[in-house]
C-alpha atoms as a PDB file:
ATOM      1  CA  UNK A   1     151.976  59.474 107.228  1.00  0.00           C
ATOM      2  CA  UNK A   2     152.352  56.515 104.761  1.00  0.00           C
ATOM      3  CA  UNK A   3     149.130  58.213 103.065  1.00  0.00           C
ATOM      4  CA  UNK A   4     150.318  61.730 102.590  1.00  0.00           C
ATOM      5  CA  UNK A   5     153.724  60.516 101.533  1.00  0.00           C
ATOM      6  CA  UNK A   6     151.758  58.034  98.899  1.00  0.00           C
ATOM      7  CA  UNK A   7     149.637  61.238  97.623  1.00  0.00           C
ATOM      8  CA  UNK A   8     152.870  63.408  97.102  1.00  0.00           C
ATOM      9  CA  UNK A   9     154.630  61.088  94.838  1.00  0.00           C
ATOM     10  CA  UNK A  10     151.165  60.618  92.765  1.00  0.00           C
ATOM     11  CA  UNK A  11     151.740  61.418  89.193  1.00  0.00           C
ATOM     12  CA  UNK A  12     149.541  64.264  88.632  1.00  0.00           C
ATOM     13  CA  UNK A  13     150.784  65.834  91.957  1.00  0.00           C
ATOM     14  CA  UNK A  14     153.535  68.120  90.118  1.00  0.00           C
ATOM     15  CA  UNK A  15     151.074  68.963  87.533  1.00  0.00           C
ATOM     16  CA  UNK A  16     148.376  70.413  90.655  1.00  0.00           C
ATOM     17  CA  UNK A  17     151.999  71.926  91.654  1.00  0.00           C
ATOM     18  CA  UNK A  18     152.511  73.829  88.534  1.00  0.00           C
ATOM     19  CA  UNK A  19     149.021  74.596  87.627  1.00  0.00           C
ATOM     20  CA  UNK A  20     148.512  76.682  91.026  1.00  0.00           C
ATOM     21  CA  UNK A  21     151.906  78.240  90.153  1.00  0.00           C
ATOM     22  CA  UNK A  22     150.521  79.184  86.881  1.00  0.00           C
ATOM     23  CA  UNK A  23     147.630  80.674  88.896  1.00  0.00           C
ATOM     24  CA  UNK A  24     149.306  82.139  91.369  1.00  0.00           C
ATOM     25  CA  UNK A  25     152.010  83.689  88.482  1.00  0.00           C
ATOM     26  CA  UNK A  26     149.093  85.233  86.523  1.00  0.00           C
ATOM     27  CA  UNK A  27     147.374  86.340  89.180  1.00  0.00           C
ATOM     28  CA  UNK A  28     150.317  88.716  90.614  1.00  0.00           C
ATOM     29  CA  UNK A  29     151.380  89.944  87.167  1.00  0.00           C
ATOM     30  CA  UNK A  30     147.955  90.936  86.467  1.00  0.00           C
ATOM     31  CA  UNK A  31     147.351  93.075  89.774  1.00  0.00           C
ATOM     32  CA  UNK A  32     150.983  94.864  89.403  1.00  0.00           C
ATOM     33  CA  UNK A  33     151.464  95.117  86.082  1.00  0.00           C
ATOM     34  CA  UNK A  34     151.829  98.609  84.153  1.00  0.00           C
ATOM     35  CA  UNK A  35     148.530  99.805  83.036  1.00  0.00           C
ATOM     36  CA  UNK A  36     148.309 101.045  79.339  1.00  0.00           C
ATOM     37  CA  UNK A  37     146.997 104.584  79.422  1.00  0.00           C
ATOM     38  CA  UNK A  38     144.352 104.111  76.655  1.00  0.00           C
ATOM     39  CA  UNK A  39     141.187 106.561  76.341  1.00  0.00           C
ATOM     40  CA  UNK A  40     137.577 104.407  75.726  1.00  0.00           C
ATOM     41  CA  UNK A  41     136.704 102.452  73.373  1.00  0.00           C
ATOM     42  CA  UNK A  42     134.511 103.760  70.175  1.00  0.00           C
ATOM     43  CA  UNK A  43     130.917 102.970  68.855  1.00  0.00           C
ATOM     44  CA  UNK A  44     130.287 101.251  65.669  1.00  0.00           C
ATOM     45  CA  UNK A  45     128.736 104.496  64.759  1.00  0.00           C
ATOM     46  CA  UNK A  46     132.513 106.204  64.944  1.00  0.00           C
ATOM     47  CA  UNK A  47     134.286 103.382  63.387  1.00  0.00           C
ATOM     48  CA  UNK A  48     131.782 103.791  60.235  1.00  0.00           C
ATOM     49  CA  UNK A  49     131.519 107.678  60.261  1.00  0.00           C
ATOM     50  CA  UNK A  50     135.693 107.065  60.239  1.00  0.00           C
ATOM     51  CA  UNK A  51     135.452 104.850  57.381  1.00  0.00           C
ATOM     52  CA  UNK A  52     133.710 107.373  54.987  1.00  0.00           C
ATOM     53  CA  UNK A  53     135.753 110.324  56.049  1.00  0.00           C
ATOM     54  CA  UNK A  54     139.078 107.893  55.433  1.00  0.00           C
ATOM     55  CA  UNK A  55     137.711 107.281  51.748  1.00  0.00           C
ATOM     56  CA  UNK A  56     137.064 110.472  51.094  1.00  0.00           C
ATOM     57  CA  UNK A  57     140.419 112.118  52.474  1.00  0.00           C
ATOM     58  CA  UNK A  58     143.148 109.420  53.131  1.00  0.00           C
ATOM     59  CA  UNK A  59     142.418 106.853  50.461  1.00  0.00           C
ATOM     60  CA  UNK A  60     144.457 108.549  47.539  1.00  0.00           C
ATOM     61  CA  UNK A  61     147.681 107.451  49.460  1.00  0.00           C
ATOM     62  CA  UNK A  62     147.209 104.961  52.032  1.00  0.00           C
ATOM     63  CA  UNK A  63     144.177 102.960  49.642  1.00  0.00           C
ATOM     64  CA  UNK A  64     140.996 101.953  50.262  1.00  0.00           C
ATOM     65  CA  UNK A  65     141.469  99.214  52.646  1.00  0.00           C
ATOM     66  CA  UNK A  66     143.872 101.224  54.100  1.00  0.00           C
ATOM     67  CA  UNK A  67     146.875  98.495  52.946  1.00  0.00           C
ATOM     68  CA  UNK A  68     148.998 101.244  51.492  1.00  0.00           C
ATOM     69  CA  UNK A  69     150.173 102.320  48.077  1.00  0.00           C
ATOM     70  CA  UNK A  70     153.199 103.207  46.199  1.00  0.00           C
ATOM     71  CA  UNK A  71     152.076 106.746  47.550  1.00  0.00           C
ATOM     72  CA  UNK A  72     151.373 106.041  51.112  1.00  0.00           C
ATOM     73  CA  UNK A  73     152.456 103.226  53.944  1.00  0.00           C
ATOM     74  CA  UNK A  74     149.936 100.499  55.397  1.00  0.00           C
ATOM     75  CA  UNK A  75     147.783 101.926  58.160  1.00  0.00           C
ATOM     76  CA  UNK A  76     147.037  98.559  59.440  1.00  0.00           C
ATOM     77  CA  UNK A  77     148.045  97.756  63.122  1.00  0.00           C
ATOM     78  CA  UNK A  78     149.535 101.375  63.809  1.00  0.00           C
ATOM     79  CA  UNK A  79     146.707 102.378  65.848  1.00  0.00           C
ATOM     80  CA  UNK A  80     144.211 105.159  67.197  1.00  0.00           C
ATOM     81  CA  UNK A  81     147.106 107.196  69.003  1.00  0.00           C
ATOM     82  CA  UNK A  82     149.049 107.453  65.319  1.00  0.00           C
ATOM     83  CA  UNK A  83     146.372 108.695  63.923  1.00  0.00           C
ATOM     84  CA  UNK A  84     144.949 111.750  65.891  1.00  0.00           C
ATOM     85  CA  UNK A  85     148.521 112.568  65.977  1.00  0.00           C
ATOM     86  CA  UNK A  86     149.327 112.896  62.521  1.00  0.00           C
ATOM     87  CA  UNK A  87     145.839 114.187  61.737  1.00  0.00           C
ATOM     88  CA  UNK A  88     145.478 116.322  65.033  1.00  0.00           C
ATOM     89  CA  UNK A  89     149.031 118.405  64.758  1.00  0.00           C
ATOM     90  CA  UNK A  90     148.030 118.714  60.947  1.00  0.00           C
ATOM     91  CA  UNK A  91     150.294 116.514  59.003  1.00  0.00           C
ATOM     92  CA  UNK A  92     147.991 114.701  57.721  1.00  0.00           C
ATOM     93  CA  UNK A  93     146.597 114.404  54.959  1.00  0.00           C
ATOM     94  CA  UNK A  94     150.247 115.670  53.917  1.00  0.00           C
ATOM     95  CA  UNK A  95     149.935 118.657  51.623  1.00  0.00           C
ATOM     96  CA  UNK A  96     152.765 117.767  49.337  1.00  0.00           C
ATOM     97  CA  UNK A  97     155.332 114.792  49.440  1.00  0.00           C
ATOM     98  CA  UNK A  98     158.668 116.169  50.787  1.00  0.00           C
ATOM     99  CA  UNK A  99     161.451 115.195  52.937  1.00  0.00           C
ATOM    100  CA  UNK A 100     159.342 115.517  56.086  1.00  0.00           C
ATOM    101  CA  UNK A 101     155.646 116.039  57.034  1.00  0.00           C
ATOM    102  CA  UNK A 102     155.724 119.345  58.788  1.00  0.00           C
ATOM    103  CA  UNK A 103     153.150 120.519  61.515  1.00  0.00           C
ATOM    104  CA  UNK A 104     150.216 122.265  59.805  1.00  0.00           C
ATOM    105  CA  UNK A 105     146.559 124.159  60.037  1.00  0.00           C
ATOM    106  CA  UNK A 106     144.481 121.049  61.247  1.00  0.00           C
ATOM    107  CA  UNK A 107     141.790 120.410  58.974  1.00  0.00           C
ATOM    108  CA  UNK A 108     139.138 118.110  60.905  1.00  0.00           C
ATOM    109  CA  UNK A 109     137.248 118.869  64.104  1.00  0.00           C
ATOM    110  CA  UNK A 110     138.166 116.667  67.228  1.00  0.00           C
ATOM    111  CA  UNK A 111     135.084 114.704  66.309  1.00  0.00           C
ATOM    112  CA  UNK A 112     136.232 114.015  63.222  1.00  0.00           C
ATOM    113  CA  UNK A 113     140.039 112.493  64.249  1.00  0.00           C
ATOM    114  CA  UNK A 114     138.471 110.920  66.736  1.00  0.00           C
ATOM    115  CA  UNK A 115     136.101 109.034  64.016  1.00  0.00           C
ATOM    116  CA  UNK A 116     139.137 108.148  61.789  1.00  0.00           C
ATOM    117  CA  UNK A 117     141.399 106.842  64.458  1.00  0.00           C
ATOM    118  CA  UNK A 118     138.332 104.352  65.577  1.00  0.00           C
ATOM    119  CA  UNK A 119     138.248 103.350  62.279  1.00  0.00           C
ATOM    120  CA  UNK A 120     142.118 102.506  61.932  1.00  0.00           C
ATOM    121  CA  UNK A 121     142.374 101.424  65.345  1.00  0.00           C
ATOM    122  CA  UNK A 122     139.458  98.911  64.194  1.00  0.00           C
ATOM    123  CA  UNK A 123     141.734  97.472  61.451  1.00  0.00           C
ATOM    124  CA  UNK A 124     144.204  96.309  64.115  1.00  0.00           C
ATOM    125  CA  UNK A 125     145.446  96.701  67.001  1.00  0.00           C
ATOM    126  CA  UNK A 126     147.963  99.811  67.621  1.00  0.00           C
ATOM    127  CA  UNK A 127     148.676 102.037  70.469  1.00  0.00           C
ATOM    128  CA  UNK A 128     145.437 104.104  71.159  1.00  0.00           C
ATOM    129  CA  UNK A 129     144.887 107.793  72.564  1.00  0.00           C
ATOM    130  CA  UNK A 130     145.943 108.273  76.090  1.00  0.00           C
ATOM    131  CA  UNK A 131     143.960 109.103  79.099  1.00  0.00           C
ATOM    132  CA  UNK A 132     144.362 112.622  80.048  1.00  0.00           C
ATOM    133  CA  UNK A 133     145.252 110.877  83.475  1.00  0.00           C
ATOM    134  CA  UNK A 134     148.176 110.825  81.783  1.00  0.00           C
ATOM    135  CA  UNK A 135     148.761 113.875  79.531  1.00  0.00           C
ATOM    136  CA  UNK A 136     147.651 116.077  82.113  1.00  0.00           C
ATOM    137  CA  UNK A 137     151.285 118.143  83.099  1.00  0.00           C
ATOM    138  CA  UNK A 138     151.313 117.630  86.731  1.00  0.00           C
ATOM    139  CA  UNK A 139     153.997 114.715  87.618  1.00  0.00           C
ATOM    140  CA  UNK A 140     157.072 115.250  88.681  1.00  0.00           C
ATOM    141  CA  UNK A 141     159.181 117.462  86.945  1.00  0.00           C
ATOM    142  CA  UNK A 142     162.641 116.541  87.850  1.00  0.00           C
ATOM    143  CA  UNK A 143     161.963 113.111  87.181  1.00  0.00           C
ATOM    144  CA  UNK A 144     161.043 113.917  84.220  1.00  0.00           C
ATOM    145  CA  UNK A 145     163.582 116.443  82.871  1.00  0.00           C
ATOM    146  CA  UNK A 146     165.878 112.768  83.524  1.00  0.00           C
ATOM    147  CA  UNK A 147     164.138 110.984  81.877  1.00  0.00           C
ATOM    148  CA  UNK A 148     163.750 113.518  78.672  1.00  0.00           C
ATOM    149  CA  UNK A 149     167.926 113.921  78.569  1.00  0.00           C
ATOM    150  CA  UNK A 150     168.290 110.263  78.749  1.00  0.00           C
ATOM    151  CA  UNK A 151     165.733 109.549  76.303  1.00  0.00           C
ATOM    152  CA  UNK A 152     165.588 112.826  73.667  1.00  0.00           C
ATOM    153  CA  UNK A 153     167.588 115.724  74.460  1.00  0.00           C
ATOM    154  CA  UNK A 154     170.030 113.771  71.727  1.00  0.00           C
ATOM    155  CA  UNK A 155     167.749 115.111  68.948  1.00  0.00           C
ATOM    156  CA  UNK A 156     164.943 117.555  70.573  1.00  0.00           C
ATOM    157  CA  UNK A 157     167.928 119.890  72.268  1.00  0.00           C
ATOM    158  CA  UNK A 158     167.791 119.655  76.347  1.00  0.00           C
ATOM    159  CA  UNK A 159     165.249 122.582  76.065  1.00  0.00           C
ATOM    160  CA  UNK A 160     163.268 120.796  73.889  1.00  0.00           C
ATOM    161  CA  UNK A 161     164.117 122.988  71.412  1.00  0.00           C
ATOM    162  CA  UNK A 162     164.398 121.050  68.353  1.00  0.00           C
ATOM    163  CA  UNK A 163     167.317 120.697  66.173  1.00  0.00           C
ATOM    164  CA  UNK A 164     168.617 118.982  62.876  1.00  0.00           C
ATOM    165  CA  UNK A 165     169.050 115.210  61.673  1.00  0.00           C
ATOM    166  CA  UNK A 166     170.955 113.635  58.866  1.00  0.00           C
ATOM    167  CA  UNK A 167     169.041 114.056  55.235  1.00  0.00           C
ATOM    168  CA  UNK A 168     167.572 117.226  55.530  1.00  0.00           C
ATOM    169  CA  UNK A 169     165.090 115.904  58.443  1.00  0.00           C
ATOM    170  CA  UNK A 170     165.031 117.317  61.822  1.00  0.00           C
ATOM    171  CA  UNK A 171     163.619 116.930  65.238  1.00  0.00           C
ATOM    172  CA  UNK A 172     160.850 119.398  65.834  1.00  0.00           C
ATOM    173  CA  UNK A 173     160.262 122.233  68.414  1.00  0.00           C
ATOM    174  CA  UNK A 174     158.306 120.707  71.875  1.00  0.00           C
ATOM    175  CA  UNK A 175     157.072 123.845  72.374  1.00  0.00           C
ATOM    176  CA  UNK A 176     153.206 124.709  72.536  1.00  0.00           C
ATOM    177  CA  UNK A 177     152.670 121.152  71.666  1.00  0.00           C
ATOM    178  CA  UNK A 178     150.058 119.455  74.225  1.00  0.00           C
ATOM    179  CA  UNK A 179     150.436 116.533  76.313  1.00  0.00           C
ATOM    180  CA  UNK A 180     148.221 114.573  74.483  1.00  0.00           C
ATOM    181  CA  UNK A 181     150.243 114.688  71.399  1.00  0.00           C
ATOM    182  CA  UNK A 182     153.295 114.652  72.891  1.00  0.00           C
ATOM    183  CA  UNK A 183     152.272 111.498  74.733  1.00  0.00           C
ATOM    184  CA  UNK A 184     151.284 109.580  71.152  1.00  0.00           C
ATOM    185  CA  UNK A 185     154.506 111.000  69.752  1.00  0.00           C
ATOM    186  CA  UNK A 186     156.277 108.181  72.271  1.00  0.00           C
ATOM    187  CA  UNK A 187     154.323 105.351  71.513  1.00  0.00           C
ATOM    188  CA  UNK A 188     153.818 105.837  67.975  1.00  0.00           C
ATOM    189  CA  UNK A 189     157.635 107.072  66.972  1.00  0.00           C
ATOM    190  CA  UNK A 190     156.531 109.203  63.677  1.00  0.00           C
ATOM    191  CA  UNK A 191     159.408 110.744  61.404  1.00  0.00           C
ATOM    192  CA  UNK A 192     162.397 109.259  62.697  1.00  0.00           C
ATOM    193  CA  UNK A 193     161.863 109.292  66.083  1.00  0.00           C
ATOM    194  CA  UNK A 194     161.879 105.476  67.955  1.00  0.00           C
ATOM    195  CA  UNK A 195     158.965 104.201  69.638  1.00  0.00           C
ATOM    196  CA  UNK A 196     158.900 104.598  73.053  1.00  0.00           C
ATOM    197  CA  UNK A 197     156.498 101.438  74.637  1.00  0.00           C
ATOM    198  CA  UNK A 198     155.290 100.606  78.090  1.00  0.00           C
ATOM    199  CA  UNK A 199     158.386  98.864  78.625  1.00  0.00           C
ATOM    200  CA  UNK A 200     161.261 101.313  77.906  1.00  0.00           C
ATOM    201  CA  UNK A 201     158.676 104.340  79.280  1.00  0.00           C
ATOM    202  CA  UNK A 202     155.668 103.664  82.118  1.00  0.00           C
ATOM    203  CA  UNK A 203     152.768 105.690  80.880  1.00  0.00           C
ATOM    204  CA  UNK A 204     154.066 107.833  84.661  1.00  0.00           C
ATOM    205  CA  UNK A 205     157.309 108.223  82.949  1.00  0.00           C
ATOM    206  CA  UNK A 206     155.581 109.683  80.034  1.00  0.00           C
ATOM    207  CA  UNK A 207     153.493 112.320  82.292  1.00  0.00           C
ATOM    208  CA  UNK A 208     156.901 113.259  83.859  1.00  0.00           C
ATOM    209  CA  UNK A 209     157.957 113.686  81.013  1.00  0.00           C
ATOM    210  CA  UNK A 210     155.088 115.712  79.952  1.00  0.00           C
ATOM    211  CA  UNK A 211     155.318 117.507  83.003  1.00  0.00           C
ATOM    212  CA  UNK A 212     158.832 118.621  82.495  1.00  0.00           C
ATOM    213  CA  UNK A 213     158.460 120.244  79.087  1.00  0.00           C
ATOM    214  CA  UNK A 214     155.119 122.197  79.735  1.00  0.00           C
ATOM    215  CA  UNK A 215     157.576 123.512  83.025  1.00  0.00           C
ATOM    216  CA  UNK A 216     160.325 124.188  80.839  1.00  0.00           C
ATOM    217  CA  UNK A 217     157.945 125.747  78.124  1.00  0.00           C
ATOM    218  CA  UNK A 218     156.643 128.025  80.729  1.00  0.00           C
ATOM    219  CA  UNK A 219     159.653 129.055  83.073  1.00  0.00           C
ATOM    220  CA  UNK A 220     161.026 132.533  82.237  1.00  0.00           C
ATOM    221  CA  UNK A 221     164.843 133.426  81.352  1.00  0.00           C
ATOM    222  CA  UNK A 222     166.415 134.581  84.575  1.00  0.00           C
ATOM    223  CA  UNK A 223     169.820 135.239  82.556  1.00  0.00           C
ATOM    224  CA  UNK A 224     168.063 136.835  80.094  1.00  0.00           C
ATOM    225  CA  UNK A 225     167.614 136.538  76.652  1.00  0.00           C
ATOM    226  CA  UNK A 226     167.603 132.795  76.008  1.00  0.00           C
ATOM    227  CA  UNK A 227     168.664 133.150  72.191  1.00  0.00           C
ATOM    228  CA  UNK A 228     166.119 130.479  71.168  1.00  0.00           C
ATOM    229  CA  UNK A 229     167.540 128.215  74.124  1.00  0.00           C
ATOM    230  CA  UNK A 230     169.430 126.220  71.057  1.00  0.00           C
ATOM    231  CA  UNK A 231     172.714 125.829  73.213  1.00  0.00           C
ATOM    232  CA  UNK A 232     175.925 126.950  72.252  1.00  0.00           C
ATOM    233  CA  UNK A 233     175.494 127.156  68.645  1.00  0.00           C
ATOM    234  CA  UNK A 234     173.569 130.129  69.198  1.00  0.00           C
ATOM    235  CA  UNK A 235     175.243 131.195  72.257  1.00  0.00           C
ATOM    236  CA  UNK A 236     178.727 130.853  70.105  1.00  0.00           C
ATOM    237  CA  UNK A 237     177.613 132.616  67.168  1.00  0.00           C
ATOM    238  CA  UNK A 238     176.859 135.521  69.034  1.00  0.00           C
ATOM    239  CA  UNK A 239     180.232 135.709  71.217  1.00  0.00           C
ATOM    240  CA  UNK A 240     182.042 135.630  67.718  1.00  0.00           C
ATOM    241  CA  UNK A 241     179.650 138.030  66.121  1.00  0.00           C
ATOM    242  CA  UNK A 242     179.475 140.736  68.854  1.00  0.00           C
ATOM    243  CA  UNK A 243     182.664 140.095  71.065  1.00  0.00           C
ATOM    244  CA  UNK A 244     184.746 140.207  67.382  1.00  0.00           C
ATOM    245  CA  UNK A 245     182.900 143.214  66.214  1.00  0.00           C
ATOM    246  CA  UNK A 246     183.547 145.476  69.260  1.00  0.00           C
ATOM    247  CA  UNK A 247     187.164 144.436  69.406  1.00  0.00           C
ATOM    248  CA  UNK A 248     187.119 145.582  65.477  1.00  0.00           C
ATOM    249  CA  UNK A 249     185.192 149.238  66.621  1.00  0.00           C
ATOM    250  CA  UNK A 250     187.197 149.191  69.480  1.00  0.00           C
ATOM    251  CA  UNK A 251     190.452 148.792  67.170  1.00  0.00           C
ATOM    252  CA  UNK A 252     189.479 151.292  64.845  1.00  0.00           C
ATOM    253  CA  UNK A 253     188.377 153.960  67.436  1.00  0.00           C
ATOM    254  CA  UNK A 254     191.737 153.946  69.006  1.00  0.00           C
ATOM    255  CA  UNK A 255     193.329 154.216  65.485  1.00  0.00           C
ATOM    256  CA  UNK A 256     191.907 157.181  64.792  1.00  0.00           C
ATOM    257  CA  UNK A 257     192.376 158.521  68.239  1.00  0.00           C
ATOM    258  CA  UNK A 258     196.051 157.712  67.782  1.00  0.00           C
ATOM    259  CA  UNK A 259     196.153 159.379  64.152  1.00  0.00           C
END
């Protein structure tokens, strides 16, 4: 007894202690933490293919080492994910500066944005594309239409809609826009939109997500015509616009009924 009692108060007791806590700590965090959903890795072959297409088509603004200019922002650290967004929905390269970089004709093959975001993601490191584990639109739909009125119904519309911002930007239209995108759109935040990490969103909340747009992109009008499903700007306009202009007709009918 005298022993074990001799080895417990042994100075480098509490460090075994903590070491095996350490251990122990690391251990569990690593087994049940959130996995990123991140695609593979590229070849050195895509990361220098990406390099010559990024001189020849991205360099004007952003510069040669990719640093930024007076023209363009650093591309440094923002990752794969940014840029097969930006370059994959057509906004980049940006056809002229203006307020807001609008969705465009996309002018690279998937090869191609796939070649220039391993050669940005190579730069630093940055969010990179999903796995289609997770863009795929089969989660959980309720769950997700939660999670998107929480999170962005405040500028997308609870439709997903779209709708306007301050300074002649707005939030655009979810609709026909794949789960891919819509997934790097979160964890990239272009425009004005915040960035939506691991932490405030599990890549699952992101596929419910997903999942609740494509279902909401897809589910017909049972009331009828939706009006652009804009809410009751729309919906107002035309209960002013019609319901004032048949009480007007109705008005002058009975006037010249009367008469």
């Amino acid at each position: 007894m005298s022993t074990l009692a001799a080895r417990r108060r042994h100075p480098a007791a509490l460090f075994v202690v903590l070491l095996l806590a350490l251990v122990v700590t690391g251990g569990l965090y690593a087994a049940f933490a959130p996995k990123t959903a991140k695609a593979a890795g590229a070849s050195a072959e895509d990361v220098k293919a990406g390099k010559q297409l990024f001189l020849s088509n991205c360099s004007t603004c952003h510069g040669t080492n990719a640093t930024g200019t007076t023209s363009g922002p650093s591309l440094v650290g923002v990752g794969a994910a940014s840029v097969d967004f930006q370059v994959g929905t057509g906004r980049m390269p940006l056809a002229a500066p203006n307020t807001q970089a609008q969705r465009n004709n996309v002018q690279f093959s998937d090869e191609q944005i796939a070649q220039m975001a391993a050669y940005v993601q190579s730069l630093g490191p940055g969010p990179s594309v999903p796995e289609k584990e997770y863009t795929t639109p089969n989660g959980n739909a309720a769950k997700g239409g939660e999670l998107f009125r929480v999170n962005c119904a405040m500028c997308h519309n609870a439709s997903g809609q779209g709708g306007a911002l301050t300074r002649g930007k707005y939030a655009p239209t979810l609709m026909s826009v794949s789960g891919k995108h819509i997934y790097e759109a979160m964890v990239t935040g272009p425009q004005s939109m915040p960035v939506f990490n691991d932490t405030n969103l599990s890549p699952q909340d992101k596929k419910d997500i997903i999942t609740y747009l494509k279902h909401v992109e897809n589910d017909p009008a049972e009331g009828g015509h939706n009006l652009g499903a804009l809410g009751p700007v729309t919906e107002g306009m035309f209960a002013w616009t019609f319901g004032i202009g048949l009480c007007i007709g109705v008005a002058v009918w009975l006037g010249r009924k009367a008469a």
